[in-house]
PDB file of N, CA and C in Angstrom:
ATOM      1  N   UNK A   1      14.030  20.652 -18.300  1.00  0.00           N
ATOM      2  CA  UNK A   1      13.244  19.431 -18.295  1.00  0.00           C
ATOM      3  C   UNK A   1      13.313  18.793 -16.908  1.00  0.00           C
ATOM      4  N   UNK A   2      11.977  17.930 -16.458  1.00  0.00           N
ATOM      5  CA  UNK A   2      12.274  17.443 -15.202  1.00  0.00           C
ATOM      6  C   UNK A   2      12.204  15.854 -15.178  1.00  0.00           C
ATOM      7  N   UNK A   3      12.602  15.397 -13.533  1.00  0.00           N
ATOM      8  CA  UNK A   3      12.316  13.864 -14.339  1.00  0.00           C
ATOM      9  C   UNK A   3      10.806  13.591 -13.807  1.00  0.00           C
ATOM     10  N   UNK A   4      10.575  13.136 -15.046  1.00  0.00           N
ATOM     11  CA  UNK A   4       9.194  12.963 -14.869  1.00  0.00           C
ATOM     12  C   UNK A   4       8.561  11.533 -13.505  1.00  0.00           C
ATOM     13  N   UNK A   5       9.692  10.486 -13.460  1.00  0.00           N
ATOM     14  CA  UNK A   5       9.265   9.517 -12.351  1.00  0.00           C
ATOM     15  C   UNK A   5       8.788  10.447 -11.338  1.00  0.00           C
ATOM     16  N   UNK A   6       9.349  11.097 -11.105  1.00  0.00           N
ATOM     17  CA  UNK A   6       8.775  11.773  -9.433  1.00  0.00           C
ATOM     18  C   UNK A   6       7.600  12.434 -10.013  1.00  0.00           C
ATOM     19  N   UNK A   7       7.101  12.789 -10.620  1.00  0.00           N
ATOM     20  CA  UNK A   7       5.889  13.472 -10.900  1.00  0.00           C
ATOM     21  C   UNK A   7       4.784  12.708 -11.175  1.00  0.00           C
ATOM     22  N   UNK A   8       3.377  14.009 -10.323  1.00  0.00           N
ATOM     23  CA  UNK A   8       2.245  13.122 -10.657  1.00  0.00           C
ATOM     24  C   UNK A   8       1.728  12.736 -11.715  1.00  0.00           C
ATOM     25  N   UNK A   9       1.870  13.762 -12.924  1.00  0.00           N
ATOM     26  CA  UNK A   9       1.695  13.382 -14.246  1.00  0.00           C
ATOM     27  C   UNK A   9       2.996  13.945 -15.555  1.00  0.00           C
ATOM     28  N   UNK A  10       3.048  13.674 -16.066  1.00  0.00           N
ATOM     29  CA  UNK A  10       3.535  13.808 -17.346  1.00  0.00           C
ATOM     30  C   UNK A  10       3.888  15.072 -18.167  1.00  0.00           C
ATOM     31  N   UNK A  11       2.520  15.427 -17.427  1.00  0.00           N
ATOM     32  CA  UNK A  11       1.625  17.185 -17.835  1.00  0.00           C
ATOM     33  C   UNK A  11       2.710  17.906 -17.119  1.00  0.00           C
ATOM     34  N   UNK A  12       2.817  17.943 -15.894  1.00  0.00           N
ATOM     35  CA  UNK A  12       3.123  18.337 -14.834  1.00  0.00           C
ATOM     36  C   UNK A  12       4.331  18.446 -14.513  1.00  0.00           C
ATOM     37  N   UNK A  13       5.105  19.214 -14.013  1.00  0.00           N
ATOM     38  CA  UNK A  13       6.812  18.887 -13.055  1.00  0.00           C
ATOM     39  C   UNK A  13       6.272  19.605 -11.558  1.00  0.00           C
ATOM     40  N   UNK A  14       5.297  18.989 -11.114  1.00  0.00           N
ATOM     41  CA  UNK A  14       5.028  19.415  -9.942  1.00  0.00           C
ATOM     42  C   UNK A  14       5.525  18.236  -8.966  1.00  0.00           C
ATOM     43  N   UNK A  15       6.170  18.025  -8.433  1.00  0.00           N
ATOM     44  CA  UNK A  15       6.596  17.498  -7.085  1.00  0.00           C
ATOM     45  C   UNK A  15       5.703  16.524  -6.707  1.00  0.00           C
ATOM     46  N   UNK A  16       5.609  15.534  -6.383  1.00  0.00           N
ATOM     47  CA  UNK A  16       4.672  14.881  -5.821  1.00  0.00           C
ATOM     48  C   UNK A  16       4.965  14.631  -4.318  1.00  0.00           C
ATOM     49  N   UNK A  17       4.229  15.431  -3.220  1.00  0.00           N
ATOM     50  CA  UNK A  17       4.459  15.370  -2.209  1.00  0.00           C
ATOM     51  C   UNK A  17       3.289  14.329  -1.333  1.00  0.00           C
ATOM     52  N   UNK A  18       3.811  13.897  -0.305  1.00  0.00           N
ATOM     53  CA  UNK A  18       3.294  12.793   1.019  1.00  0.00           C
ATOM     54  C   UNK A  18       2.716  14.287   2.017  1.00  0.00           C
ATOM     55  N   UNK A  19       1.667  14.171   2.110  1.00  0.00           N
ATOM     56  CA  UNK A  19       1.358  15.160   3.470  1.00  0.00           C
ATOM     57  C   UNK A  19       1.516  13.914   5.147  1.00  0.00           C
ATOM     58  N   UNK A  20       1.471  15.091   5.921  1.00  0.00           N
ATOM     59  CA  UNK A  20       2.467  14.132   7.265  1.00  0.00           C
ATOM     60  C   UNK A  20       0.931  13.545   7.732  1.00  0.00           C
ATOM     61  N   UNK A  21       0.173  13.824   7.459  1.00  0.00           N
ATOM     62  CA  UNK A  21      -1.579  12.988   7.611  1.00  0.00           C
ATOM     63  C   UNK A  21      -1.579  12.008   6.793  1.00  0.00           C
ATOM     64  N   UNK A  22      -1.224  12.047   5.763  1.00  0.00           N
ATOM     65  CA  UNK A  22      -1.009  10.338   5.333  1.00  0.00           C
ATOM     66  C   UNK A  22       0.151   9.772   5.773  1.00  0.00           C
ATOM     67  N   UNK A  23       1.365   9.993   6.081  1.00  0.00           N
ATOM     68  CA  UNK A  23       2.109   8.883   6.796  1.00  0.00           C
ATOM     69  C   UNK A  23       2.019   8.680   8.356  1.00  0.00           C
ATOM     70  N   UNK A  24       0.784   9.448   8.494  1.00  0.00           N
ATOM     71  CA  UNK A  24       0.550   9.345  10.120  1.00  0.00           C
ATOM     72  C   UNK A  24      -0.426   8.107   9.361  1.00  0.00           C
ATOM     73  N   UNK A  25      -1.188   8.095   8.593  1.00  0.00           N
ATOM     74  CA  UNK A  25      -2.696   7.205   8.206  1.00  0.00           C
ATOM     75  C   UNK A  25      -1.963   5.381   7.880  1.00  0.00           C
ATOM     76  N   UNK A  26      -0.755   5.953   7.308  1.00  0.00           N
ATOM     77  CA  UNK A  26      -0.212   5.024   6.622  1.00  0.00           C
ATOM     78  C   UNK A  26       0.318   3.970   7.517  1.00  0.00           C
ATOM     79  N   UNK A  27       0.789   4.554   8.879  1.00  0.00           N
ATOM     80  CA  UNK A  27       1.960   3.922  10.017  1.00  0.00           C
ATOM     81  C   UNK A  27       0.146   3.410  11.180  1.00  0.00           C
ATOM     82  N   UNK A  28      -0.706   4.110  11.305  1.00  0.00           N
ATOM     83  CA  UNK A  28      -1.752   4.087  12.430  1.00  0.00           C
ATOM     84  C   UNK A  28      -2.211   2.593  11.291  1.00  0.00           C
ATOM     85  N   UNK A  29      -2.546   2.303  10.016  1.00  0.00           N
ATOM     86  CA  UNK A  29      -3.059   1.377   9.323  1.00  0.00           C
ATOM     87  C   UNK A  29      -1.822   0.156   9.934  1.00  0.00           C
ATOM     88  N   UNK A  30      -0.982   0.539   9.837  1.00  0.00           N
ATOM     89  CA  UNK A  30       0.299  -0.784  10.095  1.00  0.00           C
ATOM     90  C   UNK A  30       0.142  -1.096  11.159  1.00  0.00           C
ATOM     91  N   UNK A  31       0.384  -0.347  12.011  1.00  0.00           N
ATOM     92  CA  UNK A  31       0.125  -0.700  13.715  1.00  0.00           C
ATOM     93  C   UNK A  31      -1.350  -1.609  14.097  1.00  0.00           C
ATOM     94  N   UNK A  32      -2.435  -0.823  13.368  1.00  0.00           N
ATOM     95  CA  UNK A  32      -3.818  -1.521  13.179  1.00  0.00           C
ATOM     96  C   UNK A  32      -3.844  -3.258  12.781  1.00  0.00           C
ATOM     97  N   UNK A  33      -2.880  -3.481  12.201  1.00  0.00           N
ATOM     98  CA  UNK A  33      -2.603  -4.782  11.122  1.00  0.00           C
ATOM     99  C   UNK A  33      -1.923  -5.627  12.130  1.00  0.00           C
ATOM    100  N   UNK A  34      -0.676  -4.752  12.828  1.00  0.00           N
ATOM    101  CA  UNK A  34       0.027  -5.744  13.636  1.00  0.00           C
ATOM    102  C   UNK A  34      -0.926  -6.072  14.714  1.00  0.00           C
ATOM    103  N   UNK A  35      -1.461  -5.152  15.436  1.00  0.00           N
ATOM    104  CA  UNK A  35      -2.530  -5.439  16.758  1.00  0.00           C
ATOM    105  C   UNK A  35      -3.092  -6.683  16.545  1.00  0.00           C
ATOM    106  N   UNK A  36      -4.076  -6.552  15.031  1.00  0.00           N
ATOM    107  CA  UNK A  36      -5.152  -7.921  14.488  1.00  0.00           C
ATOM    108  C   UNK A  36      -3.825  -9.192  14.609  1.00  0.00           C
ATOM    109  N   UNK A  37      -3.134  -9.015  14.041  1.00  0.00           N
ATOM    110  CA  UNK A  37      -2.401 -10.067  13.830  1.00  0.00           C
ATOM    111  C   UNK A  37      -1.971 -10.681  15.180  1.00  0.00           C
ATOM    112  N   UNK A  38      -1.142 -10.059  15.789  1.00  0.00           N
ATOM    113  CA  UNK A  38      -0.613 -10.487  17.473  1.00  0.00           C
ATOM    114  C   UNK A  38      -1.879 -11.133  18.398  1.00  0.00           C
ATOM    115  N   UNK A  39      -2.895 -10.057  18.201  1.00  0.00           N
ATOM    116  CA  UNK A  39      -4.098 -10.502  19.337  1.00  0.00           C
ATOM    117  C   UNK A  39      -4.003 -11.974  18.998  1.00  0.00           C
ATOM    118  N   UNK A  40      -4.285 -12.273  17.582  1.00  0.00           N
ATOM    119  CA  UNK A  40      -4.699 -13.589  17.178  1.00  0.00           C
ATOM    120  C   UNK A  40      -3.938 -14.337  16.931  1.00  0.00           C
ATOM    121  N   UNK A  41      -2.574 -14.266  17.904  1.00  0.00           N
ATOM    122  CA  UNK A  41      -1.386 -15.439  18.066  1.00  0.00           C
ATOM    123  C   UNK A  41      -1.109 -16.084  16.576  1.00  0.00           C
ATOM    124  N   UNK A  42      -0.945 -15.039  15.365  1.00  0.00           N
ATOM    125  CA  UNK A  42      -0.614 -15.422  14.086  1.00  0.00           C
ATOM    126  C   UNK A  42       1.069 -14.755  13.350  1.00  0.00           C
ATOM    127  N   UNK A  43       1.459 -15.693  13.195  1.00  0.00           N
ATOM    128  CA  UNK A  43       3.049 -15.083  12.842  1.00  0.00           C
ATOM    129  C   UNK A  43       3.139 -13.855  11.623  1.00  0.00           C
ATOM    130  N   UNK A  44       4.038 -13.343  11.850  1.00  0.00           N
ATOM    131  CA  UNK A  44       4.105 -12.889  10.354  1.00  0.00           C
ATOM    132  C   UNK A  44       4.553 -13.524   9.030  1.00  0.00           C
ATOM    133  N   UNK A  45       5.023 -14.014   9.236  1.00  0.00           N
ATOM    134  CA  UNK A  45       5.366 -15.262   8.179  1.00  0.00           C
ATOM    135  C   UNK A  45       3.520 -15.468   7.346  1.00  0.00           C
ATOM    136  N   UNK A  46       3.076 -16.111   8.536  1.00  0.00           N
ATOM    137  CA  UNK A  46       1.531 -16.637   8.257  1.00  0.00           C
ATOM    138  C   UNK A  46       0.731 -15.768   7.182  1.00  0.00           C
ATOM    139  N   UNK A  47       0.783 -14.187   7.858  1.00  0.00           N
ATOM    140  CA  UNK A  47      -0.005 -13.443   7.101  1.00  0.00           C
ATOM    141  C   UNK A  47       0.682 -12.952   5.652  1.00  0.00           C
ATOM    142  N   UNK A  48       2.496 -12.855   5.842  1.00  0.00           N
ATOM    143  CA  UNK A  48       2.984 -12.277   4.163  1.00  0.00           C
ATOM    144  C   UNK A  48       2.846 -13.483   3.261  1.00  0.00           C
ATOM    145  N   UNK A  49       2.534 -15.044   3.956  1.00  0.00           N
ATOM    146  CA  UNK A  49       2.215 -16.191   2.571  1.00  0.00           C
ATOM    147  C   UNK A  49       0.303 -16.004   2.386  1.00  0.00           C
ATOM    148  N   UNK A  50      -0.035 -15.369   3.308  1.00  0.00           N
ATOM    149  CA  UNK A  50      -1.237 -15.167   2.810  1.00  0.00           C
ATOM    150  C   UNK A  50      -1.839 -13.825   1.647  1.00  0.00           C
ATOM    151  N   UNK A  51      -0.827 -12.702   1.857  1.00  0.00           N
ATOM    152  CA  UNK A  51      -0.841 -11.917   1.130  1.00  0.00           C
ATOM    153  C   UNK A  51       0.002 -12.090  -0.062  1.00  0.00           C
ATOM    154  N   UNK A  52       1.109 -13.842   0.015  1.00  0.00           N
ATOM    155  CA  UNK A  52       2.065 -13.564  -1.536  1.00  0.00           C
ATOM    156  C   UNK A  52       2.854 -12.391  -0.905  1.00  0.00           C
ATOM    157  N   UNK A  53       3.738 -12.092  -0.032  1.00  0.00           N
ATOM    158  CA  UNK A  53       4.389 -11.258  -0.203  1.00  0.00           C
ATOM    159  C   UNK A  53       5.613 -11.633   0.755  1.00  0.00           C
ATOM    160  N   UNK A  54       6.981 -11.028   0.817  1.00  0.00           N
ATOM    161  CA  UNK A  54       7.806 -11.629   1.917  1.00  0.00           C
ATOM    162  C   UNK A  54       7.552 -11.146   3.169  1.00  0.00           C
ATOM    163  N   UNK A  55       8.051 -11.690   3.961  1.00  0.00           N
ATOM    164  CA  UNK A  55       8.323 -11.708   5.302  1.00  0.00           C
ATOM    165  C   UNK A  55       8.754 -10.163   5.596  1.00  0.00           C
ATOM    166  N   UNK A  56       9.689  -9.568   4.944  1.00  0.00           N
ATOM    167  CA  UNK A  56      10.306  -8.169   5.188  1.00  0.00           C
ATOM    168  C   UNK A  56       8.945  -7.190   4.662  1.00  0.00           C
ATOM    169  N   UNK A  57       8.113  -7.238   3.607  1.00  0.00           N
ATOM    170  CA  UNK A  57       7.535  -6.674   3.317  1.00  0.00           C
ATOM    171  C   UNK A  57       6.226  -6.034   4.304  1.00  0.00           C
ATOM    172  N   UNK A  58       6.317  -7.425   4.779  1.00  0.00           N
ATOM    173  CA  UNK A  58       5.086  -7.436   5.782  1.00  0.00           C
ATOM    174  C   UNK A  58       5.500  -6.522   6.780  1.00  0.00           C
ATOM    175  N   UNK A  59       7.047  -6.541   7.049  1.00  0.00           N
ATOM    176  CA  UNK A  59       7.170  -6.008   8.387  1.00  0.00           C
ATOM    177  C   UNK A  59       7.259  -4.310   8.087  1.00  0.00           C
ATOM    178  N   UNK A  60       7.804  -4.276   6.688  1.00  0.00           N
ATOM    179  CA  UNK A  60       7.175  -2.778   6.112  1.00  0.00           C
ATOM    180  C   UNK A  60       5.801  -1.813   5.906  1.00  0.00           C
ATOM    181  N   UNK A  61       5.220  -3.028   5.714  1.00  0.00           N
ATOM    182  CA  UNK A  61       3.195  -3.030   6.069  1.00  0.00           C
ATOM    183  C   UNK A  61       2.935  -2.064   7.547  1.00  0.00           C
ATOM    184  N   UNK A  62       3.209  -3.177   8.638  1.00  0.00           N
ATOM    185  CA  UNK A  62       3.097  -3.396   9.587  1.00  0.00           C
ATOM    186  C   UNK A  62       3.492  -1.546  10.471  1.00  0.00           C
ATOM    187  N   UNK A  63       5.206  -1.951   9.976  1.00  0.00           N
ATOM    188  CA  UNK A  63       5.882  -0.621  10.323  1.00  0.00           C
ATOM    189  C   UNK A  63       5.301   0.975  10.122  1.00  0.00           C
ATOM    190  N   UNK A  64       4.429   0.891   9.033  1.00  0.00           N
ATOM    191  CA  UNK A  64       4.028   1.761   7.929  1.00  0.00           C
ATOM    192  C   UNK A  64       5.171   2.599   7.247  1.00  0.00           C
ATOM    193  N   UNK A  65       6.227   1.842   7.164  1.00  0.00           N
ATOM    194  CA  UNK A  65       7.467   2.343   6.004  1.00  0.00           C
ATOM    195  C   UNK A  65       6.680   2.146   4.615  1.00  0.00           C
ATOM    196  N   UNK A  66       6.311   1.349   4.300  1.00  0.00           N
ATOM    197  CA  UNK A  66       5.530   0.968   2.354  1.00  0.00           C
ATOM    198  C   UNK A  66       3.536   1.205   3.078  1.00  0.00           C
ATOM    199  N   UNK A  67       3.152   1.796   2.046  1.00  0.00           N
ATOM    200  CA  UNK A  67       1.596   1.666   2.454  1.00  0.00           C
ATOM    201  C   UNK A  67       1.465   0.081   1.396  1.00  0.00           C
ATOM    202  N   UNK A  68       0.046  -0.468   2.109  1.00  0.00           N
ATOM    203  CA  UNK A  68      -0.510  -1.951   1.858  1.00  0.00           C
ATOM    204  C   UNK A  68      -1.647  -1.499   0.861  1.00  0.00           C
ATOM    205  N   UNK A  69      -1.727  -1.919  -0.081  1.00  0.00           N
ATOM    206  CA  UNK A  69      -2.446  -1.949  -1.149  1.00  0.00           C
ATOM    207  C   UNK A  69      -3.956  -2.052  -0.727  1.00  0.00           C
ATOM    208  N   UNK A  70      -4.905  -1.824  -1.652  1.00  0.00           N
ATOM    209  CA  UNK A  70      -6.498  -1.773  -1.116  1.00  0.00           C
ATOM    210  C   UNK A  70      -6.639  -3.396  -0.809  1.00  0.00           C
ATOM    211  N   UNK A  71      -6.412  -4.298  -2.614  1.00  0.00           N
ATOM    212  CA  UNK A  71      -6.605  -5.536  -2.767  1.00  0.00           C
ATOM    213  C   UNK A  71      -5.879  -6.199  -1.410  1.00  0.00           C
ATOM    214  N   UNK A  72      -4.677  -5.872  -0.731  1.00  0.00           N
ATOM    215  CA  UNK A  72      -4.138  -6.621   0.489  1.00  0.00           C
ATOM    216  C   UNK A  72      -5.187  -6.882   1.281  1.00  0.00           C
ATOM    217  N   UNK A  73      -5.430  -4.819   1.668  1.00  0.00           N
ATOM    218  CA  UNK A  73      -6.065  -4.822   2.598  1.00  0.00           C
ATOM    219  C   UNK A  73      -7.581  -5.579   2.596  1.00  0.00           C
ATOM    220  N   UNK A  74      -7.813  -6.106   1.231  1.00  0.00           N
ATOM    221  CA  UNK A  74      -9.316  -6.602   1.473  1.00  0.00           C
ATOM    222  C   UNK A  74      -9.321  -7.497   1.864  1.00  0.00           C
ATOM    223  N   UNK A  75      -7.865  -8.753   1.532  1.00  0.00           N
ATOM    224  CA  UNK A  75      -7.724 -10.237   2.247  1.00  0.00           C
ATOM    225  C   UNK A  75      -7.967 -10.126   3.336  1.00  0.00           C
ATOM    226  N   UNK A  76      -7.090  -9.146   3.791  1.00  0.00           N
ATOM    227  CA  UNK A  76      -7.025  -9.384   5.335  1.00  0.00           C
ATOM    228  C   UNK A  76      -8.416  -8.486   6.078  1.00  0.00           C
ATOM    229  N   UNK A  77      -9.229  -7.828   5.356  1.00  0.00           N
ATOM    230  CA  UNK A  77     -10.307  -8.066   5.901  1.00  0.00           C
ATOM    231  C   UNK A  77     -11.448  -9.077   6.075  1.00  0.00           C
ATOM    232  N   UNK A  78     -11.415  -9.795   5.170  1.00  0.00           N
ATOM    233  CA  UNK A  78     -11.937 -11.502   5.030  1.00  0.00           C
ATOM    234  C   UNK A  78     -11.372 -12.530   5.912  1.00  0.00           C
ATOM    235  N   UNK A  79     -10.081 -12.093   6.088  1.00  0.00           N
ATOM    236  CA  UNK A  79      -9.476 -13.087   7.130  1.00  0.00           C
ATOM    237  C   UNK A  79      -9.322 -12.809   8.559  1.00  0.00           C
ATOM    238  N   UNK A  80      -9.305 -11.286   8.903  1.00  0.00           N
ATOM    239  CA  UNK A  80      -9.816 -11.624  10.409  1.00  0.00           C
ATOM    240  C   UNK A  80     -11.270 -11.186  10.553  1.00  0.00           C
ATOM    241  N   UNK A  81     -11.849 -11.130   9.455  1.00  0.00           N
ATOM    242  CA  UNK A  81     -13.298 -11.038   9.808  1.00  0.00           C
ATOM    243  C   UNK A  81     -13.495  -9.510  10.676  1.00  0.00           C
ATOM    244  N   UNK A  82     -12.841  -8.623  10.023  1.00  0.00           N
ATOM    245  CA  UNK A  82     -13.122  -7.324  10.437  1.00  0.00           C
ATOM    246  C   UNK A  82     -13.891  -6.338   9.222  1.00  0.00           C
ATOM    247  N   UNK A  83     -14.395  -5.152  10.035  1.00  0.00           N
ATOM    248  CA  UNK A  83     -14.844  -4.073   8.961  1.00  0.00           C
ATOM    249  C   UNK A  83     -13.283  -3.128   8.319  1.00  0.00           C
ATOM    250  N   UNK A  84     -14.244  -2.822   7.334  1.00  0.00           N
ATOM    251  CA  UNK A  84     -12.804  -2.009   7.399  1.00  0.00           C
ATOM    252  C   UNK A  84     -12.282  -0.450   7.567  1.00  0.00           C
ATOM    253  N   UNK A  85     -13.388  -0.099   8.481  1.00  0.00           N
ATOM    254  CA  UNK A  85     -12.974   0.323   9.424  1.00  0.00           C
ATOM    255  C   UNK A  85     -12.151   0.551  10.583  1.00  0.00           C
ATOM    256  N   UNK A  86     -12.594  -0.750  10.853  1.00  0.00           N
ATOM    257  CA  UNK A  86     -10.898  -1.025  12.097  1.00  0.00           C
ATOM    258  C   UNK A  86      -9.947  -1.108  11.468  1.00  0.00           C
ATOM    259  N   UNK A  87      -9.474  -1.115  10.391  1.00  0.00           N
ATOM    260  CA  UNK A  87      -8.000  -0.982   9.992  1.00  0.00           C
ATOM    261  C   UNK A  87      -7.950   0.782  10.324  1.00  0.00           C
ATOM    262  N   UNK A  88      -8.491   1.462  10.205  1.00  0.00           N
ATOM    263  CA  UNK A  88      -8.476   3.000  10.818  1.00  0.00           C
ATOM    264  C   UNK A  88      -8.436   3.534  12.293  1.00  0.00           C
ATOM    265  N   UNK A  89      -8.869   2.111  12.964  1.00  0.00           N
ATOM    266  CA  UNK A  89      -9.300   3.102  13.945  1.00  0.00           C
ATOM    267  C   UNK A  89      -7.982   3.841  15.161  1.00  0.00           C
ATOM    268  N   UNK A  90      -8.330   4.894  15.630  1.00  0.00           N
ATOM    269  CA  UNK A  90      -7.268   5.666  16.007  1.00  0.00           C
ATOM    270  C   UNK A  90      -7.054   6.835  15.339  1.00  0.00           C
ATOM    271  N   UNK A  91      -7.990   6.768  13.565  1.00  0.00           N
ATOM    272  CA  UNK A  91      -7.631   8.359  12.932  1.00  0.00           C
ATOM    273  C   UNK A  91      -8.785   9.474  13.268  1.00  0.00           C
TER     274      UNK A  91
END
């Protein structure tokens, strides 16, 4: 028997693996986030009470240690008034 948390389904004891193109996508999105944020002389503090989330989390965002949710990412496309696209760009 396997444990099923790590697996993609239930069905399955297949491994659920990260390919190194998404934590390259995942860390280039964070870096993307911090850029918007810094250009526009805004703390981090500012943006994790705007997302509801802590201060450390953000800097996990940012870092691309945790990927940022779609719904995050849509605030913060409303709030610096970007496409969202530029949260990509660089891939």
């Amino acid at each position: 028997m396997c444990d099923k948390s790590k697996y993609i389904t239930t069905m399955e004891c297949k491994p659920l693996k990260i390919k190194k193109e998404s934590v390259h996508t995942i860390r280039l999105i964070g870096g993307n986030i911090a850029h918007m944020r810094k250009s526009r002389g805004i703390s981090q503090q500012a943006i994790a009470n705007l997302l509801d989330v802590s201060f450390q989390q953000l800097q996990k965002y940012e870092n691309g240690t945790n990927r940022i949710s779609a719904d995050k990412l849509h605030v913060l496309k409303l709030y610096f008034k970007v496409r969202y696209r530029d949260f990509f760009i660089g891939l």
